[in-house]
C-alpha atoms as a PDB file:
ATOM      1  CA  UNK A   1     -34.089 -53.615  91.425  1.00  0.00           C
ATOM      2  CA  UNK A   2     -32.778 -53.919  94.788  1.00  0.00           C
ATOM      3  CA  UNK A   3     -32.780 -56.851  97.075  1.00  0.00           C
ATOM      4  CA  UNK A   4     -34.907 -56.712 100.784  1.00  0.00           C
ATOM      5  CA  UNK A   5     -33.977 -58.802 103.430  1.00  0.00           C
ATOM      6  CA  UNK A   6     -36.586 -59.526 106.039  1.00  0.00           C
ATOM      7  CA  UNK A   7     -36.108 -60.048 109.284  1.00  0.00           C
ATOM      8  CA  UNK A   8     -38.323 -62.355 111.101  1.00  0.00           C
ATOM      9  CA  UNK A   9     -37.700 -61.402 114.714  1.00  0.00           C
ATOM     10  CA  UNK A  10     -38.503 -58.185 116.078  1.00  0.00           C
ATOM     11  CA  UNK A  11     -34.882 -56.257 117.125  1.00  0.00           C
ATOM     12  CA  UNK A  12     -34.238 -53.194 119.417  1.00  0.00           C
ATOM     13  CA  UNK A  13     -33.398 -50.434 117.043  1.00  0.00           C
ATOM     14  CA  UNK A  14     -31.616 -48.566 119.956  1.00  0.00           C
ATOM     15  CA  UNK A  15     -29.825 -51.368 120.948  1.00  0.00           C
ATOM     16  CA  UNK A  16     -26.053 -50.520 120.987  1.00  0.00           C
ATOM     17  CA  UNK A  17     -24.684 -53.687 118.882  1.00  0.00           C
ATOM     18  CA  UNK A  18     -27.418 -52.748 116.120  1.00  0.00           C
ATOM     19  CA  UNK A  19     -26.949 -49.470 115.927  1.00  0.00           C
ATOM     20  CA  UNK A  20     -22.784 -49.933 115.666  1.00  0.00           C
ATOM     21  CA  UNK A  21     -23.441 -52.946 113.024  1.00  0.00           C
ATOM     22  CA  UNK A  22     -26.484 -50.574 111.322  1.00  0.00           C
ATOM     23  CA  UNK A  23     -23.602 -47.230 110.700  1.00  0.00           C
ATOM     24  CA  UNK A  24     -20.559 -49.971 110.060  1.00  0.00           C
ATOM     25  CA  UNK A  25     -23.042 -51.180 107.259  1.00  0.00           C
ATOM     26  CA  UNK A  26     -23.677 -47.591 105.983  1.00  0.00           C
ATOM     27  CA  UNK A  27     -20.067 -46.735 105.804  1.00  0.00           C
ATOM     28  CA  UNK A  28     -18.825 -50.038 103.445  1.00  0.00           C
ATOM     29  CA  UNK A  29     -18.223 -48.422 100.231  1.00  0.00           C
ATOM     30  CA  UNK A  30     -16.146 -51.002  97.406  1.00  0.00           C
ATOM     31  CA  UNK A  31     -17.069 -53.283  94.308  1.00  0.00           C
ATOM     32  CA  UNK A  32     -16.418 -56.429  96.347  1.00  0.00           C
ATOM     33  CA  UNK A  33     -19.083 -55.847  99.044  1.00  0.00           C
ATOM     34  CA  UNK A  34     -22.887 -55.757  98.407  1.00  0.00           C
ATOM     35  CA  UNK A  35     -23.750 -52.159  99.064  1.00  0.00           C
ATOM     36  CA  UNK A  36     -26.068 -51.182 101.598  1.00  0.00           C
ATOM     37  CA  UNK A  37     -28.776 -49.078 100.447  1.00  0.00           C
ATOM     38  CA  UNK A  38     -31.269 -48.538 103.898  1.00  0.00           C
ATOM     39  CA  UNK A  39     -33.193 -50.030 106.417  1.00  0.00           C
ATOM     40  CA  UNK A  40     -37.270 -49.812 106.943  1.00  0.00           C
ATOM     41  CA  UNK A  41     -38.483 -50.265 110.170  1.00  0.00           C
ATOM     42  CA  UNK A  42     -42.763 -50.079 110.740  1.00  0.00           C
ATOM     43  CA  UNK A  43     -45.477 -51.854 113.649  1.00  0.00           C
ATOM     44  CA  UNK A  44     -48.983 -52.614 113.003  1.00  0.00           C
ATOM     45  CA  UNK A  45     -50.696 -52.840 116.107  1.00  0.00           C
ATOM     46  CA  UNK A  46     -54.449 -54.503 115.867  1.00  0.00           C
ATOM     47  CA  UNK A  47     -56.913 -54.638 119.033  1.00  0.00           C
ATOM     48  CA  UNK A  48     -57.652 -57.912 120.283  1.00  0.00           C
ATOM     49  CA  UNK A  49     -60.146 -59.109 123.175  1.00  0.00           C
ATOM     50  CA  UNK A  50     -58.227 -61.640 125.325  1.00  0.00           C
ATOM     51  CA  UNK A  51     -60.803 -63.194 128.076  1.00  0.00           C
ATOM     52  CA  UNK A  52     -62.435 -59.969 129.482  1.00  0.00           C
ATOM     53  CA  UNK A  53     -60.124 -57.316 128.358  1.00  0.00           C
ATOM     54  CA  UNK A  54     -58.447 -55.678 124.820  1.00  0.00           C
ATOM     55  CA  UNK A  55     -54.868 -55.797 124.265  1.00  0.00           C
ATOM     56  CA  UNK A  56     -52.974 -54.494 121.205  1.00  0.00           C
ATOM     57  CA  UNK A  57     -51.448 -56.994 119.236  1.00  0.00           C
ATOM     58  CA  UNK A  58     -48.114 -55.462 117.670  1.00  0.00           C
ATOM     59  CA  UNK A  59     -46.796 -56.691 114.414  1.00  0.00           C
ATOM     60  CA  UNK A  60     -43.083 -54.993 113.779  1.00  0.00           C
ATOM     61  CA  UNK A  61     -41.748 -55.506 110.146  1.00  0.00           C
ATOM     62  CA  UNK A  62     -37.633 -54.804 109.739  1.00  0.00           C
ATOM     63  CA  UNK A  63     -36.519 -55.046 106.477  1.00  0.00           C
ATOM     64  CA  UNK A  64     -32.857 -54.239 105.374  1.00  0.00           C
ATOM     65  CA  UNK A  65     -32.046 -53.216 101.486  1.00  0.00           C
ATOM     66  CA  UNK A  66     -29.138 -54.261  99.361  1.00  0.00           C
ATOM     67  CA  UNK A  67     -28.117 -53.717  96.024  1.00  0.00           C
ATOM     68  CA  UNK A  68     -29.788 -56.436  93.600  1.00  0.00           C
ATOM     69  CA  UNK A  69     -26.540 -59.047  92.586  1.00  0.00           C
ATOM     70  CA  UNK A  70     -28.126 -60.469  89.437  1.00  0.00           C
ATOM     71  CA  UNK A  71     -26.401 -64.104  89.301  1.00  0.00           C
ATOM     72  CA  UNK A  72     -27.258 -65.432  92.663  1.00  0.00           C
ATOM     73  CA  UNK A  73     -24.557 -66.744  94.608  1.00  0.00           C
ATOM     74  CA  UNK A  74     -21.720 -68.650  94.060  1.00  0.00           C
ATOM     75  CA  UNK A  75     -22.520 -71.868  95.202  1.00  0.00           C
ATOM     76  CA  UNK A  76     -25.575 -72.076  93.124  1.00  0.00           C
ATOM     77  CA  UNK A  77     -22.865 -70.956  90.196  1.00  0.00           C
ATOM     78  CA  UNK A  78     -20.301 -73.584  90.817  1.00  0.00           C
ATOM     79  CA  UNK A  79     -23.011 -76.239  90.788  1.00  0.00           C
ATOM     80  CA  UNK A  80     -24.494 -75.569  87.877  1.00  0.00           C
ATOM     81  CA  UNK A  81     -21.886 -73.911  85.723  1.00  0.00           C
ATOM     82  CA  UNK A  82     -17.950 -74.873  87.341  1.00  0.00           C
ATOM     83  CA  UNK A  83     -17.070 -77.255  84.173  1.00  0.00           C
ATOM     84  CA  UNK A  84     -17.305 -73.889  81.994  1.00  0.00           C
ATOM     85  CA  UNK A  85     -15.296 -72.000  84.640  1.00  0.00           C
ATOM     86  CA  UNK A  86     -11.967 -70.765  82.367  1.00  0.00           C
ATOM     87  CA  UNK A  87      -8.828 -70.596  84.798  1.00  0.00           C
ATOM     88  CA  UNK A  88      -8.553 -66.435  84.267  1.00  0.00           C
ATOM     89  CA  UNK A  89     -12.617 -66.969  85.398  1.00  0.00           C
ATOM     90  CA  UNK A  90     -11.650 -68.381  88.510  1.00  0.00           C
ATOM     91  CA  UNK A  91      -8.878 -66.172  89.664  1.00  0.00           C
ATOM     92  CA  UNK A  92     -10.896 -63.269  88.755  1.00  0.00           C
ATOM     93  CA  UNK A  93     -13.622 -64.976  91.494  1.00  0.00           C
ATOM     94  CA  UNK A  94     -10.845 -65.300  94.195  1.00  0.00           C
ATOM     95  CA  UNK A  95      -9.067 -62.141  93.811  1.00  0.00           C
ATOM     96  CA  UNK A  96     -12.401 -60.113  93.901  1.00  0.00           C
ATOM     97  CA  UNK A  97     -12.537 -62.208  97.126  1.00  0.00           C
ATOM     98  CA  UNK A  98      -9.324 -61.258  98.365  1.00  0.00           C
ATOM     99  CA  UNK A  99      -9.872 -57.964  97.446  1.00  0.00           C
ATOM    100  CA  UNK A 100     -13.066 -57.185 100.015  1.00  0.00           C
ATOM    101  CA  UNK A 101     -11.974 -59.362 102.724  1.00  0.00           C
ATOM    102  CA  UNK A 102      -8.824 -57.357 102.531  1.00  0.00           C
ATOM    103  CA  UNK A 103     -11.252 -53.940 102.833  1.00  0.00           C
ATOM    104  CA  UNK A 104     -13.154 -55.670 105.213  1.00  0.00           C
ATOM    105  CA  UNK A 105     -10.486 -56.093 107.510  1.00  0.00           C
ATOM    106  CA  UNK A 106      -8.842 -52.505 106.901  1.00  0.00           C
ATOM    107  CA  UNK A 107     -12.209 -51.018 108.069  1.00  0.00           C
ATOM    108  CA  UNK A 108     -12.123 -53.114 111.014  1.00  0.00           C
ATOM    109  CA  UNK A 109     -14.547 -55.965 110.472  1.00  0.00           C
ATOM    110  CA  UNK A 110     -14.210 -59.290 110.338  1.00  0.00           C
ATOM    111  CA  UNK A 111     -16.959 -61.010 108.140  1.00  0.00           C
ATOM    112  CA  UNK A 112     -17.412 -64.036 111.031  1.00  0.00           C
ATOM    113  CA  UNK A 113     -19.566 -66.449 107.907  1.00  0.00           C
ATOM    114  CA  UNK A 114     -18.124 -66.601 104.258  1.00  0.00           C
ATOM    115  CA  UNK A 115     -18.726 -69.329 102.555  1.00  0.00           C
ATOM    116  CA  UNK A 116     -19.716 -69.657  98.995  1.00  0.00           C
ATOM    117  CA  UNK A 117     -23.114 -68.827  99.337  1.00  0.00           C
ATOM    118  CA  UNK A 118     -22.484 -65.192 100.892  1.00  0.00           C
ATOM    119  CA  UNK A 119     -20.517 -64.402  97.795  1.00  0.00           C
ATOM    120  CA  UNK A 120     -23.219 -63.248  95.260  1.00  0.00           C
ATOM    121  CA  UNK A 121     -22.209 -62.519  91.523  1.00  0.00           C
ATOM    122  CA  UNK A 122     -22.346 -59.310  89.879  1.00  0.00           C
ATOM    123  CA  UNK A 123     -23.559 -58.621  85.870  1.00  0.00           C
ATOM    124  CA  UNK A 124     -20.206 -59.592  84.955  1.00  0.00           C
ATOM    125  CA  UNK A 125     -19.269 -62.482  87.308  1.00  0.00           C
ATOM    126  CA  UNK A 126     -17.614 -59.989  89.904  1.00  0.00           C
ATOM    127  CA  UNK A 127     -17.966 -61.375  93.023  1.00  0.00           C
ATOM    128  CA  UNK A 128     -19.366 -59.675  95.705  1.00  0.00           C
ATOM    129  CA  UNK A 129     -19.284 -60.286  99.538  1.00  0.00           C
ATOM    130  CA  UNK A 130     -22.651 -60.354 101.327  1.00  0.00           C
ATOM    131  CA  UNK A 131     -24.266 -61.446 104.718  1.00  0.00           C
ATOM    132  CA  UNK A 132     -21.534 -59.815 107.332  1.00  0.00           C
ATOM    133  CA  UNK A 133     -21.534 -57.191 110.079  1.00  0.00           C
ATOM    134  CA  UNK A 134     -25.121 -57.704 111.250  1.00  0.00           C
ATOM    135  CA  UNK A 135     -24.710 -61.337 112.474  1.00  0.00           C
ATOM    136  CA  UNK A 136     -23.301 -60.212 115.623  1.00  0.00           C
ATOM    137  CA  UNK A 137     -26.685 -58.677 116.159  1.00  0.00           C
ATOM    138  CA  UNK A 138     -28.633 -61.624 114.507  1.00  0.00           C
ATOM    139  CA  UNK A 139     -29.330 -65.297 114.872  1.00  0.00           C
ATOM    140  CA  UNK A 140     -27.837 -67.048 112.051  1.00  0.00           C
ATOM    141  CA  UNK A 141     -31.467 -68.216 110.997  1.00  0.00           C
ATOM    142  CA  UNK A 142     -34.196 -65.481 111.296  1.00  0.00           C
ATOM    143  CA  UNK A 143     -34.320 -63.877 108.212  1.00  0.00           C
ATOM    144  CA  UNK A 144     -35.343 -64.624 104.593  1.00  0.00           C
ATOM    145  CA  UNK A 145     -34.426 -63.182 100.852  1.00  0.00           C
ATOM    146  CA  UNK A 146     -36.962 -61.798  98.718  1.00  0.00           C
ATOM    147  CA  UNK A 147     -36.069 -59.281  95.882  1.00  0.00           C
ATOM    148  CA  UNK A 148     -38.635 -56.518  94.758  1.00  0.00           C
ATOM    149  CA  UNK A 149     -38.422 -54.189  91.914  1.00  0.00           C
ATOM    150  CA  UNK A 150     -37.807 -50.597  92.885  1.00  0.00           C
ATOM    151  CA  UNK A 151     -39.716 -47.866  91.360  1.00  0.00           C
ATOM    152  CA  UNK A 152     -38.866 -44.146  92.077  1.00  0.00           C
ATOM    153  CA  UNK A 153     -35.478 -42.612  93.462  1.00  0.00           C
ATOM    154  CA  UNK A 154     -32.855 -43.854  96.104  1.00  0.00           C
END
């Protein structure tokens, strides 16, 4: 399973910010940070007549692939489950936290949004930072979470 991020607004994929957020993203390698896995990028163009003439109408689909985080995030969590939280539970949560902010920051990246729903929630409650890096190249807005399965190999 892996989890696909649409983007809904077409972006320059030789644009310099998007291309520096795009191999920052690639790089991030630690159990605290939603891994990366690629980036699809495809147009369908369809001919049109407009008045008199024919123009090509371009569709551009850019989806972005992440590792699938199987408990959702951890707002949703804290709603519906906090009361059961044990203490050791909680600390766990923060210093997970800590832990890839703290790798974050050594690679030279600053996350610029966490909040508790961009920390998703592995298998075993490890928390893992998500929805960083590309937002300098993104509105905060324009994009949508769908998962997929995945069949073949990565």
């Amino acid at each position: 399973m892996v989890a696909v991020k649409k983007l809904s607004t077409p972006i320059d994929l030789f644009d310099k910010n998007f291309s520096d957020e795009f191999g920052n993203l690639i790089r991030l390698k630690h159990k605290n940070i939603v891994r990366f896995l690629g980036y699809c990028a495809e147009s369908q163009g369809e001919m049109m007549k407009v008045g008199r003439q024919f123009v090509v109408a371009e569709e551009p689909r850019r989806l972005l692939c992440f590792e699938y985080v199987p408990n959702g995030n951890l707002q949703e969590y804290i709603k519906e489950k906090s009361y059961g939280f044990e203490w050791n539970m909680r600390f766990q949560i923060i210093k997970g936290i800590c832990q890839g902010l703290h790798y974050l920051h050594q690679q030279r990246m600053n996350h610029l949004d966490l909040k508790p729903e961009n920390v998703l929630l592995g298998a075993h409650l490890e928390p893992k930072i998500t929805d960083f890096g590309m937002s300098r190249c993104f509105d905060g807005n324009i994009s949508t979470m769908v998962t997929k399965n995945l069949f073949g190999t990565l």
